[in-house]
Protein backbone atom coordinates (compact mmCIF):
# COMPACT_ATOMS: atom_id res chain seq x y z
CA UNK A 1 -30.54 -26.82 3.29
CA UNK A 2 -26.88 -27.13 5.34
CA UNK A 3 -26.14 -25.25 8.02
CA UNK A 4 -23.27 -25.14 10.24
CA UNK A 5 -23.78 -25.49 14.35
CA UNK A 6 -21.73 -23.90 16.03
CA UNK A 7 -20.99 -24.48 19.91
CA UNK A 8 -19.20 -21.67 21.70
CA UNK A 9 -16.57 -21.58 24.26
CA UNK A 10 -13.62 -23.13 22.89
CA UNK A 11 -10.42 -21.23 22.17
CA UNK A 12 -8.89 -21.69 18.90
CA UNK A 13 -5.66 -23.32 19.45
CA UNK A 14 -3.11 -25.21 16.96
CA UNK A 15 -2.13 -24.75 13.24
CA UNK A 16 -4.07 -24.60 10.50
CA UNK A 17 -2.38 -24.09 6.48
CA UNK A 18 -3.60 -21.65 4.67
CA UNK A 19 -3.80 -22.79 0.24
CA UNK A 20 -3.98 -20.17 -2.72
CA UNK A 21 -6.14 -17.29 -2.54
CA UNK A 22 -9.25 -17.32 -4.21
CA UNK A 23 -9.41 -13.73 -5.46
CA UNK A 24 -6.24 -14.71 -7.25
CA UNK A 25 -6.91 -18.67 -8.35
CA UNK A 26 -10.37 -17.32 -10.40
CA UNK A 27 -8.26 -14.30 -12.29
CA UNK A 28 -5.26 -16.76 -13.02
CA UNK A 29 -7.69 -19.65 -14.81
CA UNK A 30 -9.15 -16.78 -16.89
CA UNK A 31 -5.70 -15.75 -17.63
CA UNK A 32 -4.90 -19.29 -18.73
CA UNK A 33 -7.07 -18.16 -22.14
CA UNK A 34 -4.63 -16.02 -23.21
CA UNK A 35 -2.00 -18.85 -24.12
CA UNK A 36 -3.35 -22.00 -26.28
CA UNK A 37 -1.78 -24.95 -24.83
CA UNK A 38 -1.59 -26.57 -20.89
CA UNK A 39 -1.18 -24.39 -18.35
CA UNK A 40 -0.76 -25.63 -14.60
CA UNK A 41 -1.65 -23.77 -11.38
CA UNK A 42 -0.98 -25.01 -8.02
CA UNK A 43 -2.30 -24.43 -4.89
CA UNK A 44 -5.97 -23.47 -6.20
CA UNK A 45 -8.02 -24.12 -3.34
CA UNK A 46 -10.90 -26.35 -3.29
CA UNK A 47 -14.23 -24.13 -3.23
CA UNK A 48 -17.36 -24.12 -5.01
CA UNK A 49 -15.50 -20.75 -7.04
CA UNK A 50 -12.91 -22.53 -8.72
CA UNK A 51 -15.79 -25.16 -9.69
CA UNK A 52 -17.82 -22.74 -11.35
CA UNK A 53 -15.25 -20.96 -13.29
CA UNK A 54 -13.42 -24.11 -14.55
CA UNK A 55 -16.99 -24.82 -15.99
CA UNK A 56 -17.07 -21.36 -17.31
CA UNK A 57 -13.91 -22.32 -19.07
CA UNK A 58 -14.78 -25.83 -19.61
CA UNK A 59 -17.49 -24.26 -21.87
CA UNK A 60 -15.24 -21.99 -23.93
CA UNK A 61 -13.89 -25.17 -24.92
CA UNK A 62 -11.06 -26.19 -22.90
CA UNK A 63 -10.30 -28.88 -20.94
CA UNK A 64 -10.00 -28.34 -17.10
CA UNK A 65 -8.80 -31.26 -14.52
CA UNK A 66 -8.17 -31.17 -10.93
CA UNK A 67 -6.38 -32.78 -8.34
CA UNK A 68 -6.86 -32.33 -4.96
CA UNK A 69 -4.10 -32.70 -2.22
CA UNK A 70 -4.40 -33.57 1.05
CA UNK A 71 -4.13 -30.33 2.82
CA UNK A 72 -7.23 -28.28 0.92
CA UNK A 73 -5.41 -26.87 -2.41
CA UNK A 74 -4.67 -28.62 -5.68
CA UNK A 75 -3.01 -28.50 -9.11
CA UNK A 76 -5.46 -27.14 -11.84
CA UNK A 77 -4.80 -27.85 -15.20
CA UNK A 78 -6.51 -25.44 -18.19
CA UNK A 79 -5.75 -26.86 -21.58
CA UNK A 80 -6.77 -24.15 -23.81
CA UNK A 81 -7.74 -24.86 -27.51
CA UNK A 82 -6.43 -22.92 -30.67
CA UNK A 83 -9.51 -21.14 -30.98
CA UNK A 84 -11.51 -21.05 -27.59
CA UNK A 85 -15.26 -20.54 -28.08
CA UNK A 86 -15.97 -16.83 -27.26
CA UNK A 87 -19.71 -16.73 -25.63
CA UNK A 88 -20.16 -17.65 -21.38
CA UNK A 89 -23.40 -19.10 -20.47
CA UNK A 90 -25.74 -16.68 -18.17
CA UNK A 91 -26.49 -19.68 -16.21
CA UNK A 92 -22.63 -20.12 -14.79
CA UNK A 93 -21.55 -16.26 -14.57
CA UNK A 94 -24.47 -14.87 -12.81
CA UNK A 95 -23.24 -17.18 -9.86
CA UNK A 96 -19.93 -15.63 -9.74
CA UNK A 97 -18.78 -11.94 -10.22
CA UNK A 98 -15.09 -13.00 -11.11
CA UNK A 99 -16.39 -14.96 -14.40
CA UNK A 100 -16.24 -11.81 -15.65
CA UNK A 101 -12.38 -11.56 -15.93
CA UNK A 102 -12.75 -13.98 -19.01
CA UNK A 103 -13.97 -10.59 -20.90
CA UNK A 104 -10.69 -9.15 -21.02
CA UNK A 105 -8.43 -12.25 -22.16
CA UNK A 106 -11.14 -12.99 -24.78
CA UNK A 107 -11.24 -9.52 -26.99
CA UNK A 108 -7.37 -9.58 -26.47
CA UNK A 109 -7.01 -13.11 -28.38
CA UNK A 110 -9.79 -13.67 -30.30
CA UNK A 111 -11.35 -9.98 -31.01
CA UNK A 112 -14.31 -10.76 -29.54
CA UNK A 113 -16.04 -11.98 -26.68
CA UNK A 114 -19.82 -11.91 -25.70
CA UNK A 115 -20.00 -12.44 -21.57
CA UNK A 116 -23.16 -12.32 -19.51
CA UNK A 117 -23.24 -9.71 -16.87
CA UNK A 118 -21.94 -11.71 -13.79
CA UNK A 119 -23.59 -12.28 -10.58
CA UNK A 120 -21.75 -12.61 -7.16
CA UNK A 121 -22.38 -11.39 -3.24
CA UNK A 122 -24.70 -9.10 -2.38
CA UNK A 123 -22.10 -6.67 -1.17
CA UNK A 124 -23.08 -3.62 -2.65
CA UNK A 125 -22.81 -1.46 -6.19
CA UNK A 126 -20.05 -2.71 -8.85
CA UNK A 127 -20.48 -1.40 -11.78
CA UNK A 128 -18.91 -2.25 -14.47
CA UNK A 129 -17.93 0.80 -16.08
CA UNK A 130 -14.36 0.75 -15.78
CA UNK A 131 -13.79 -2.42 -17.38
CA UNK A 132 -16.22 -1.13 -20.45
CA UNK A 133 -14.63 2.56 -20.47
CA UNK A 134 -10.96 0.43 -20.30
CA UNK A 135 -11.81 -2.05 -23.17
CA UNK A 136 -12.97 0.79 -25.56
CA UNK A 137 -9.68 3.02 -24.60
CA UNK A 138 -7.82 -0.05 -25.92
CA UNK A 139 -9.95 0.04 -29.06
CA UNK A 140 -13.33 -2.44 -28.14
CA UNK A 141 -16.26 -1.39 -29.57
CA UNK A 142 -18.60 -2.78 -26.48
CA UNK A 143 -22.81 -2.85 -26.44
CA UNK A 144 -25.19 -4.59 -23.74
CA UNK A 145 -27.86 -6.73 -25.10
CA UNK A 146 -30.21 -8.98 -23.71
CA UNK A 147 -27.88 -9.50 -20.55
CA UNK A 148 -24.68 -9.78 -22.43
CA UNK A 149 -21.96 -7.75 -22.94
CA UNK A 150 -20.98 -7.91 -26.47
CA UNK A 151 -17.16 -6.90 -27.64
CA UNK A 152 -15.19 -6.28 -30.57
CA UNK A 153 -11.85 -5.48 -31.49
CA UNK A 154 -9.98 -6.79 -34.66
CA UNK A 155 -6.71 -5.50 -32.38
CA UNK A 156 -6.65 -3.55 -29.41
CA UNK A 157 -4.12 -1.14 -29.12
CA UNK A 158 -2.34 0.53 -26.08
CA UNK A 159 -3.47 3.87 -24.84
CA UNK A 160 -2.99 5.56 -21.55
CA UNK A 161 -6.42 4.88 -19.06
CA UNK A 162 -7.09 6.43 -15.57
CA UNK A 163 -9.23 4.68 -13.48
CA UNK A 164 -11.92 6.87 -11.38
CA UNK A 165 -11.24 4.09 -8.47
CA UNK A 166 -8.19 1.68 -8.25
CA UNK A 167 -10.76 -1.61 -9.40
CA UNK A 168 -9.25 -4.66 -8.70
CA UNK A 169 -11.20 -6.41 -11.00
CA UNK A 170 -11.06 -3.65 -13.78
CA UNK A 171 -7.56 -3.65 -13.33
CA UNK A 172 -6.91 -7.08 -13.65
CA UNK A 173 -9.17 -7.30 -17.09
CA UNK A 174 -7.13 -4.89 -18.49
CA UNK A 175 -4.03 -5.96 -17.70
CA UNK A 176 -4.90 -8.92 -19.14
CA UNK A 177 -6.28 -7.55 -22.86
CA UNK A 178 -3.31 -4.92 -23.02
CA UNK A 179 -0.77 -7.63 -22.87
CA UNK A 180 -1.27 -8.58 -26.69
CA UNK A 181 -2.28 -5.40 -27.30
CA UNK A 182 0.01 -3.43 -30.08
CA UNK A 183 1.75 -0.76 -28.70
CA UNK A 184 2.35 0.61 -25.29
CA UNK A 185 -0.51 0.86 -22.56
CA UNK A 186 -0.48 2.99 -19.04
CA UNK A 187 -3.28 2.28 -16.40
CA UNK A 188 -2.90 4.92 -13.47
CA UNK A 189 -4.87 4.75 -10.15
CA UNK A 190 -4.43 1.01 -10.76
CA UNK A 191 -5.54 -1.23 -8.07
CA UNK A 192 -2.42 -2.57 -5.98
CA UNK A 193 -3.50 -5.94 -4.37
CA UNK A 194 -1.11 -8.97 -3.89
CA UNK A 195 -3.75 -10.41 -6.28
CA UNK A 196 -2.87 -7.89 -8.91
CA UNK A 197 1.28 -8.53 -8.09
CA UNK A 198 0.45 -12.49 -8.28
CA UNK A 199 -1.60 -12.08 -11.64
CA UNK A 200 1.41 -9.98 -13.14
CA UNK A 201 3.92 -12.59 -12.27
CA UNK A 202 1.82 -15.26 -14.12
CA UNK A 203 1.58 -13.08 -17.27
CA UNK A 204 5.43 -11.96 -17.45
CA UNK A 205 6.00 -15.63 -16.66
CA UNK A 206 4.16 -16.32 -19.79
CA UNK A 207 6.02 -13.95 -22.26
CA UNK A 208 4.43 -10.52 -20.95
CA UNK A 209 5.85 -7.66 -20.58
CA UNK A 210 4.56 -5.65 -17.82
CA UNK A 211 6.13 -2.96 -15.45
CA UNK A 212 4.92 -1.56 -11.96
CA UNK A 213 2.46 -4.48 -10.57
CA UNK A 214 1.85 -3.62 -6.83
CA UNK A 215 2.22 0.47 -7.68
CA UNK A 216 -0.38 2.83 -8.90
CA UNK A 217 0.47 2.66 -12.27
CA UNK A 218 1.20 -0.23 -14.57
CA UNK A 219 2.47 -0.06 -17.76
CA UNK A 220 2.07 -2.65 -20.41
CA UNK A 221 4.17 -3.20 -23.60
CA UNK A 222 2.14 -5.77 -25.48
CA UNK A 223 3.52 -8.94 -27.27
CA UNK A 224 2.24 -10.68 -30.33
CA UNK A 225 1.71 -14.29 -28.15
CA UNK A 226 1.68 -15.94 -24.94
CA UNK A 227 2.74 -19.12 -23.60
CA UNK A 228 1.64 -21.61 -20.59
CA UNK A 229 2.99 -21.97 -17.68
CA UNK A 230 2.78 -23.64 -14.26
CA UNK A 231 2.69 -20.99 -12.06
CA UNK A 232 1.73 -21.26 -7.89
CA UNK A 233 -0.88 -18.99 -6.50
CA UNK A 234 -0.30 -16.66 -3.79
CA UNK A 235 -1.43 -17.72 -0.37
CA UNK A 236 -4.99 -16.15 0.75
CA UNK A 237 -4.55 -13.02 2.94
CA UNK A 238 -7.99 -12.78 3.51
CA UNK A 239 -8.72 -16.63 4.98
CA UNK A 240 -5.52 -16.04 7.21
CA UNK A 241 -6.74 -12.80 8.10
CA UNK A 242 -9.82 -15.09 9.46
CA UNK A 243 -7.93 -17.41 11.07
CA UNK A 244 -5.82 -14.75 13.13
CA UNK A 245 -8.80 -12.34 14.05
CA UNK A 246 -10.37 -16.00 14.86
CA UNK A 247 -7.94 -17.14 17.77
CA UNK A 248 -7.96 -13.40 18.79
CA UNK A 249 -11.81 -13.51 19.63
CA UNK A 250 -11.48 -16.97 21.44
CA UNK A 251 -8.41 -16.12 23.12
CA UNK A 252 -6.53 -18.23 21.78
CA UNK A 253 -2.98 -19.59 20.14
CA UNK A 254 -2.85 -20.34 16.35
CA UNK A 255 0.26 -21.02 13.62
CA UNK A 256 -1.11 -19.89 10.46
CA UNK A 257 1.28 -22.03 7.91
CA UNK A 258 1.74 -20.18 4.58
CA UNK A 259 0.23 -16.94 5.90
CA UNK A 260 2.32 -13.96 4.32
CA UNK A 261 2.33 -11.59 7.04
CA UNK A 262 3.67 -8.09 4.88
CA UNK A 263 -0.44 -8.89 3.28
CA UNK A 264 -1.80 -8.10 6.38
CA UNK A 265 0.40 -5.54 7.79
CA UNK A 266 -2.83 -3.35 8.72
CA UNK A 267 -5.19 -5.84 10.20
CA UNK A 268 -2.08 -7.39 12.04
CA UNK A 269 -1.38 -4.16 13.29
CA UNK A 270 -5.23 -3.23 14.71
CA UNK A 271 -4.83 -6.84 16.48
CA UNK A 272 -1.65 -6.13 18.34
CA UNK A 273 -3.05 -2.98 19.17
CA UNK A 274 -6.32 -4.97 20.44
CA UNK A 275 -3.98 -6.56 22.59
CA UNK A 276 -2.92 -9.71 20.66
CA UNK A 277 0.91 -11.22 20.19
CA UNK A 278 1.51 -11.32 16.24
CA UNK A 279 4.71 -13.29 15.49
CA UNK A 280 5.75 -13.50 11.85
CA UNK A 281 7.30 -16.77 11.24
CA UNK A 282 9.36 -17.92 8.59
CA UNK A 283 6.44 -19.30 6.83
CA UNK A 284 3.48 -18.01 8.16
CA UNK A 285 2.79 -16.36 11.37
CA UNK A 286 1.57 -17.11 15.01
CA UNK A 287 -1.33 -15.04 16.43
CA UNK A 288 -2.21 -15.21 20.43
CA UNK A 289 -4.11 -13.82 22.74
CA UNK A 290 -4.89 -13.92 26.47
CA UNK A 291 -7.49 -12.06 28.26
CA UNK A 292 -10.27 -9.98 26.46
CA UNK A 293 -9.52 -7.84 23.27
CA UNK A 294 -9.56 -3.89 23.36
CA UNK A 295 -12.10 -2.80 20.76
CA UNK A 296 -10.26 -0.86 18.39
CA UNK A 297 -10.91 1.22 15.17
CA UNK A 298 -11.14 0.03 11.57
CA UNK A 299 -11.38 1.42 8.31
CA UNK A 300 -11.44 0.23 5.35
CA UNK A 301 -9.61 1.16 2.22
CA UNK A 302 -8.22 -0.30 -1.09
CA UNK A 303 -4.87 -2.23 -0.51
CA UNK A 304 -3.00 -1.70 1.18
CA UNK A 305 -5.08 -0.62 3.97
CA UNK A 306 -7.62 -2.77 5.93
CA UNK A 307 -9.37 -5.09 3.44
CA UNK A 308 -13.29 -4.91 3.08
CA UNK A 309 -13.55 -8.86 2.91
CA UNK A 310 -12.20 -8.74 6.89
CA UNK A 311 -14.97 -5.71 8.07
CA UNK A 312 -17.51 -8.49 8.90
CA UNK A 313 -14.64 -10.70 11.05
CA UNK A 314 -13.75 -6.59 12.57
CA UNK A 315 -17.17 -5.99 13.17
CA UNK A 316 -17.77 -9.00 14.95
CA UNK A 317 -14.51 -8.63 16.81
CA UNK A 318 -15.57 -5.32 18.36
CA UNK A 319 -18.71 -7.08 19.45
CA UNK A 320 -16.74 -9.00 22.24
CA UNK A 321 -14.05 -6.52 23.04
CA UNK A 322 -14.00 -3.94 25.81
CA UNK A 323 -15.03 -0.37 24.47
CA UNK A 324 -16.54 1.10 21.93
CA UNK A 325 -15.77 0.68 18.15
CA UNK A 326 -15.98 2.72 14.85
CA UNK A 327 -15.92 0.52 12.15
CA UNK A 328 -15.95 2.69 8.51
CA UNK A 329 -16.58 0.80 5.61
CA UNK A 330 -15.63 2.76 2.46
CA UNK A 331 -15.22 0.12 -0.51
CA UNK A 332 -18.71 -1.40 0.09
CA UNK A 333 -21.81 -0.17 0.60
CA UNK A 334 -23.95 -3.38 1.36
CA UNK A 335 -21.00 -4.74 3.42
CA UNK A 336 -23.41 -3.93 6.56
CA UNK A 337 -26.02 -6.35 5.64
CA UNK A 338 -24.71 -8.73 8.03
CA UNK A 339 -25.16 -6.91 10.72
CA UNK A 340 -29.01 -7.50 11.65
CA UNK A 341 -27.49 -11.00 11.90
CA UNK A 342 -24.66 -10.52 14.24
CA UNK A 343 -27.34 -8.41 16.69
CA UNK A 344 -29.89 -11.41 16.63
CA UNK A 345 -26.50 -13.01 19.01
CA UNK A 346 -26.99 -9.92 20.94
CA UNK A 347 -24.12 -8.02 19.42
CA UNK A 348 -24.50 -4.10 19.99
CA UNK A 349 -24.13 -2.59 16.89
CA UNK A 350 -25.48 0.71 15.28
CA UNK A 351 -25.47 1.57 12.33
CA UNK A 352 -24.60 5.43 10.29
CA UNK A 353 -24.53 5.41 6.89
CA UNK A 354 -21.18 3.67 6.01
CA UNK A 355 -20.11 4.04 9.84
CA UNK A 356 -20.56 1.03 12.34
CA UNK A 357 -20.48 1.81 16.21
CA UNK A 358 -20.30 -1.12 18.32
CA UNK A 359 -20.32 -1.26 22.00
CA UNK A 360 -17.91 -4.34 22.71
CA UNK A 361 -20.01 -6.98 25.26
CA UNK A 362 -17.88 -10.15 27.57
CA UNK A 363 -20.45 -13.15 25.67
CA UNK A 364 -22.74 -13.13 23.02
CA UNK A 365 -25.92 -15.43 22.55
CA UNK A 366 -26.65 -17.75 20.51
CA UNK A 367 -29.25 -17.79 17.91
CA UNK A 368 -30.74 -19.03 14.35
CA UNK A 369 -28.43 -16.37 11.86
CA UNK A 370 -28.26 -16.18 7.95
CA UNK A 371 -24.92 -15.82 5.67
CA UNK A 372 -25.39 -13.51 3.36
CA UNK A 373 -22.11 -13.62 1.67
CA UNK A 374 -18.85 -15.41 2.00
CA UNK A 375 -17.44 -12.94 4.39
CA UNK A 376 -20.42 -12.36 6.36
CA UNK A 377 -20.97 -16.47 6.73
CA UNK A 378 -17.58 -16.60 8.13
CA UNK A 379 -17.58 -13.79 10.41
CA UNK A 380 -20.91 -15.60 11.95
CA UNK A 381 -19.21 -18.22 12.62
CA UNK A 382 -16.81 -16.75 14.55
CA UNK A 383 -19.39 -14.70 16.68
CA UNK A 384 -20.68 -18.20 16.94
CA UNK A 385 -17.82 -19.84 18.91
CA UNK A 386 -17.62 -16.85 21.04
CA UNK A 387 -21.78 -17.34 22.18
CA UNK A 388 -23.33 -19.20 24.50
CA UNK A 389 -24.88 -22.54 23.55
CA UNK A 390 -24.92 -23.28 20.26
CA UNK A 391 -25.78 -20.86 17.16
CA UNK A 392 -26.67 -22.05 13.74
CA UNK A 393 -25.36 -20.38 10.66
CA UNK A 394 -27.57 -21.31 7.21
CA UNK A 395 -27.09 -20.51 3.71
CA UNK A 396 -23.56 -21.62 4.31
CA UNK A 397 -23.03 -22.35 0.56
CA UNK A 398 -21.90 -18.66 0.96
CA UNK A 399 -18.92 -19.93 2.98
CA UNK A 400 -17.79 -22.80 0.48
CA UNK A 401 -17.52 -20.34 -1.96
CA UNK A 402 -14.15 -19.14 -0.51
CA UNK A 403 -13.31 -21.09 2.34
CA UNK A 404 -11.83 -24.92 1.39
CA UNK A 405 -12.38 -27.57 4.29
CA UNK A 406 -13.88 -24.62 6.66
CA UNK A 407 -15.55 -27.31 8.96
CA UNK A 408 -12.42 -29.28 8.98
CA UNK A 409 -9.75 -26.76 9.45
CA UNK A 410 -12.16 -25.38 12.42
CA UNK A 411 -12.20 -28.06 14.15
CA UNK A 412 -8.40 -28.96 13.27
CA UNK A 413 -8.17 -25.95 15.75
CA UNK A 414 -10.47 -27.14 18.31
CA UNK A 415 -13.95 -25.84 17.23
CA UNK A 416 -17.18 -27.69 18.09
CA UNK A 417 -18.95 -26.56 14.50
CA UNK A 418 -20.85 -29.40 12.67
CA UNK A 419 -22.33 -29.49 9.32
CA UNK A 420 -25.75 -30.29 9.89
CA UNK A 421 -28.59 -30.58 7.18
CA UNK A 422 -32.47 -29.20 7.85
CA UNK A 423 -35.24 -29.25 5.74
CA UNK A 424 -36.14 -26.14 3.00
């Protein structure tokens, strides 16, 4: 078992780069199937994600290299046969919700696709409804059996769908299957990420013709073919998000390179109000802080208000500010597992159905604490630099599945945090 160590009391000071988001790199390789040929995409950050879904792909039958640069991200290359195989092992995509973006891509280009029901954090309900309700508006013919979800379609063809909530992942998997679809298709209440912009870029990039990304309602006019691309992935609003609230617990100065500050306008905007100086630079931003935050309110909402993946770095936040905090988590309903965790480091913290009141305290203490999820891990670890003596974080293969070089780029900003191995 690893676990990180984490000694508190340093400020986090310096400049760390932030590579291509994650929630974006995973959609954009499953996109990749939609085009036989080599496509490229740079900046794909180095985490245990973007290993399992290139063997995802690798076992549709393409070919999937990777090059790591120096500073976290790489160039991914997806060389995508004539006719991709059309079945994903259980063993891969119950690691990994996203693997189930190849279902889309799949029906669209080779009529059918049979994709195990995916895996992924522990986060709460979500279902999959919307992608099957989607895929048989377009014309799928979709049944569940023995763990699988099965579809057909000789040809999907457009239609108009309304989503009951704006999915990202429902609305990036059928995005993706209406852009060869024949005819015209309109998805309203569609999800309105950066993600979703990024993913719509790629596509029209590759002979797509798509209208409205980043507004509640796209509309697709499908083509008879795609082609590859290289394409660059968006930077990560949700690790620089980290990063900022980071140096605003420790109180201290940080240049997030790359950072695209209009992502975060929100969570930007509860920090200044917490007290912190947010600079937007030309490319990135600088957060700083001196003197103890102001606890401050939070909810959160689909994009573009305050992101779920950042509640657990809020939450944790509040825990060292002065006041009292509501935090109101409204995308996630298991998003408060965490929380038993961040109280073991003597954070006050009580829970009300999706509600969150913490009672801000000057230190926290350090303690044995469990990740249970990518977010969660990493907003541990920042409770952990702001605790006496030194905390331990485990199951931190959470954390490597959406932060590249975490260790490194800590300490890059002064952090005493070791990776440390213990016995099962």
């Amino acid at each position: 078992m690893e676990c990180f160590e984490v000694t508190g009391g340093t400020a986090l000071t310096g400049r760390v780069r932030v590579t291509g988001a994650k929630n974006s790199a995973l959609k954009l390789m499953a996109a990749a199937l939609l085009a036989a040929g080599r496509t490229t995409i740079e900046e794909v950050p180095d985490i245990l994600d973007v290993a399992i879904m290139s063997e995802v792909l690798r076992r549709l039958g393409c070919d999937v290299t990777y090059e790591r640069h120096e500073h976290g991200g790489g160039r991914l290359v997806v060389d995508v046969p004539e006719e991709p195989s059309t079945e994903t092992d259980y063993d891969l995509v119950r690691r990994m919700r996203a693997s189930i973006s190849v279902l889309g891509p799949l029906v669209a280009r080779c009529g059918s696709a049979r994709v195990a029901l995916p895996g992924g954090d522990a986060i709460g309900s979500r279902g999959l409804d919307m992608h099957i309700s989607g895929l048989e508006r377009l014309g799928a013919t979709i049944d569940s059996e023995h763990g699988f979800l099965v579809a057909t379609a000789p040809r999907l063809r457009g239609t108009t769908i309304w989503l009951d909530f704006p999915s990202v992942g429902a609305t990036e998997n059928l995005v993706m299957a209406a852009v060869l679809a024949e005819g015209s298709t309109v998805i309203d209440n569609a999800a309105r990420e950066p993600e979703i912009i990024d993913l719509c870029t790629m596509l029209t990039a590759m002979g797509a013709q798509i209208e409205g990304a980043g507004t509640s309602t796209i509309t697709v006019e499908g083509v008879p073919a795609l082609e590859p691309v290289t394409y660059t992935t968006v930077p990560d609003r949700i690790v620089a998000g980290t990063w900022a609230i980071g140096a605003v617990m420790t109180r201290g100065d940080v240049v997030i390179e790359r950072a695209v500050a209009d992502h975060l306008t929100v969570a930007l905007a509860k920090l200044t109000d917490a007290g912190a100086h947010v600079e937007p630079l030309p490319d990135g931003l600088r957060v700083a802080m001196d003197g103890r935050p102001r606890c401050v309110d939070v909810v959160t909402l689909p994009y573009p208000g305050f992101p779920t993946d950042l509640q657990p770095m809020a939450v944790a936040l509040a825990a060292v500010s002065t006041g009292t905090a509501l935090i109101t988590e409204n995308v996630f309903e298991g998003r408060f597992m965490f929380v038993n965790e961040l109280v073991r480091l003597g954070a006050s913290v009580r829970i009300d159905g999706h509600h969150a009141v913490v009672r801000g305290r000057e230190r926290l203490s350090s303690a044995p604490v469990l990740a249970t999820d990518i977010r969660a891990g990493a907003g541990l670890v920042l409770a952990g630099l702001v605790s006496d003596g030194v905390t331990e974080v485990q199951d931190v293969h959470h954390v490597d599945r959406g932060y590249p070089d975490f260790v490194e780029q800590l300490r890059g900003l002064g952090a005493k945090i070791e990776r440390v191995r213990r016995p099962d």
